[in-house]
Protein backbone atom coordinates (compact mmCIF):
# COMPACT_ATOMS: atom_id res chain seq x y z
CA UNK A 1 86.14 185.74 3.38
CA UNK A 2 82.15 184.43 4.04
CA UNK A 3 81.62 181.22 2.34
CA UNK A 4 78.09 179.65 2.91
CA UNK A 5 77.78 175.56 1.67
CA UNK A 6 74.43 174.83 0.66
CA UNK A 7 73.50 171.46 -0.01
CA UNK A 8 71.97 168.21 2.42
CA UNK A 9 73.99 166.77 4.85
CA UNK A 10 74.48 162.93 3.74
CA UNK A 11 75.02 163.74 0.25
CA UNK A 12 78.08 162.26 -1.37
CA UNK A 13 78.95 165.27 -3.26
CA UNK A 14 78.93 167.64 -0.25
CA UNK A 15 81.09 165.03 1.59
CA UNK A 16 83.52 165.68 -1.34
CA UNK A 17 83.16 169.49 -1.17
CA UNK A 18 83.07 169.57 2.51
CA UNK A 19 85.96 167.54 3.13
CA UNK A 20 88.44 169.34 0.49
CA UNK A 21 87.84 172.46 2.36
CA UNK A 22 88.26 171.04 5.41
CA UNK A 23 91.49 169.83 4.00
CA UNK A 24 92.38 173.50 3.14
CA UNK A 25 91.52 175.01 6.20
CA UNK A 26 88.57 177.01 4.42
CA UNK A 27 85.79 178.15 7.36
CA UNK A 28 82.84 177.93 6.15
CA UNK A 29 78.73 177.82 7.56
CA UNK A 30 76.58 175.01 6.20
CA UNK A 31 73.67 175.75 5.16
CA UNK A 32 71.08 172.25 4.90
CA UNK A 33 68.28 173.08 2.85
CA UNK A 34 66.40 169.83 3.23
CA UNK A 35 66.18 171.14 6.98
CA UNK A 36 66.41 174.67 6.47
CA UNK A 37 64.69 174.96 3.48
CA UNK A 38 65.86 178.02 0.70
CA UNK A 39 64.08 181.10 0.04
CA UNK A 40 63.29 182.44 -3.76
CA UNK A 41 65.65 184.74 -3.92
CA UNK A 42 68.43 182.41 -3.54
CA UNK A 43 67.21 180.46 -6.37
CA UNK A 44 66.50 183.79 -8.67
CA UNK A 45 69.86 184.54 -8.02
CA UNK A 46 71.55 180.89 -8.72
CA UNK A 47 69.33 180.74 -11.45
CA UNK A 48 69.81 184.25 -12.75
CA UNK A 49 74.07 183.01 -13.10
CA UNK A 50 74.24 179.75 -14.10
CA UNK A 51 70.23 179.02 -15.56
CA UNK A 52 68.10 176.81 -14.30
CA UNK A 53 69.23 173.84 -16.08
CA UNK A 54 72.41 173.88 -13.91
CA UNK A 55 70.65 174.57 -10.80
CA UNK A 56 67.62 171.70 -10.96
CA UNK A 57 69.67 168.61 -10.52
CA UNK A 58 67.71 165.94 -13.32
CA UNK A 59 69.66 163.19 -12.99
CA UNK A 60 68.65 162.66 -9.15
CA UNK A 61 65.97 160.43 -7.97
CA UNK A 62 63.74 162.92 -6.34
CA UNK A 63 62.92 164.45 -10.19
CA UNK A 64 63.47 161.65 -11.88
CA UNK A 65 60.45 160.13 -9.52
CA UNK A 66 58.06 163.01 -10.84
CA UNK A 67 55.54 162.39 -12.52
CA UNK A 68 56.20 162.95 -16.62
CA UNK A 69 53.87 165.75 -16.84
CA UNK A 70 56.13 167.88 -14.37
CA UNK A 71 59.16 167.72 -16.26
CA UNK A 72 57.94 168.75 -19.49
CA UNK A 73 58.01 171.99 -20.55
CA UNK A 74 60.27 173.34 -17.92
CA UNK A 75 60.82 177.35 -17.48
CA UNK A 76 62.70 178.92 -15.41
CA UNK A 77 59.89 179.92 -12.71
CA UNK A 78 58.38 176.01 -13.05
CA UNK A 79 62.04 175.27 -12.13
CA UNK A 80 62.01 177.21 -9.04
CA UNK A 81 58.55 176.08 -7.99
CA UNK A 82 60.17 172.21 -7.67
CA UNK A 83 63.01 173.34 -6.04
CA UNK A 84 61.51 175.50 -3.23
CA UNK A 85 58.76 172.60 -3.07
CA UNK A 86 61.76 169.62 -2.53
CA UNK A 87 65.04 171.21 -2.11
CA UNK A 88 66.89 167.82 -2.78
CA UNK A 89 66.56 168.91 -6.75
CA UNK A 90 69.00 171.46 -6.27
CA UNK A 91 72.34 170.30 -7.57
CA UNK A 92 74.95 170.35 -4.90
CA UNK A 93 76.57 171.88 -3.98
CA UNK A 94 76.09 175.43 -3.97
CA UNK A 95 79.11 177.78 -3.09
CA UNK A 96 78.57 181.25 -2.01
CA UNK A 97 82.07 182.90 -1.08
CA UNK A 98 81.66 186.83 -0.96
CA UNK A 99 79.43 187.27 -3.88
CA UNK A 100 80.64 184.90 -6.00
CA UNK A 101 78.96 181.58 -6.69
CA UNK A 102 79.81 177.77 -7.50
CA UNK A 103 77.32 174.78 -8.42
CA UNK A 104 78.26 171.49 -8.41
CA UNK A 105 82.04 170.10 -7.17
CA UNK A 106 84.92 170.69 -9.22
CA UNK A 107 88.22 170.30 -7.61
CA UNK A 108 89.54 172.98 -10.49
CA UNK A 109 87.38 175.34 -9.61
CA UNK A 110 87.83 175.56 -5.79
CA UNK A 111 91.29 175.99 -7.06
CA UNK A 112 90.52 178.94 -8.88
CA UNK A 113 88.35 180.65 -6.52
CA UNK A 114 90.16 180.06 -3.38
CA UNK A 115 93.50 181.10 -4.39
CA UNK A 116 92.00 184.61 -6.25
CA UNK A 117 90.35 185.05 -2.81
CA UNK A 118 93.53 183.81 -0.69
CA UNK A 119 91.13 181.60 1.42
């Protein structure tokens, strides 16, 4: 099985995600996209499965520091234009594990997707 991590290093979150795969014996590539960056197509796609408002991460500092005007009236393109433009308001982490897809860390779900795959 391929599983790509996408997230930023230092992250809580992706400590959380890295470390219970780690834990499982999971091999996986990191992917930072504060260093990296992410192309649009990787965000169509996210997008495109779980919508936008899962992908843009709102509660975090770097769109909560936006000015008002910018996160009114959000779309789904406007969405990807802040992401690709500052990558730390993508929610983290992002799981890609041969075609499938996970946002965010839920223990549950790792579970789920791990064990159907026999990671």
């Amino acid at each position: 099985m391929t599983v790509t991590i996408y997230g930023i290093k230092n992250c809580d979150t992706m400590k959380k995600a890295r470390g219970w795969l780690d834990g499982r014996g999971v091999a996986y590539g990191f992917h930072d996209y504060k260093l990296e960056g992410i192309d649009r197509a990787h965000l169509e796609r996210w997008c495109a499965e779980f919508g936008w408002e899962t992908v843009l991460n709102r509660s975090g500092m770097t769109f909560r520091n936006l000015p008002e005007a910018e996160k009114h009236e959000l779309t789904v393109e406007k969405a990807i234009s802040l992401m690709l433009g500052q990558p730390s308001m993508i929610k983290r982490p992002v799981i890609e594990a041969d075609g499938r897809l996970l946002v965010g860390f839920k223990p549950e779900l790792y579970e789920a997707l791990f064990a159907v795959n026999g990671a």
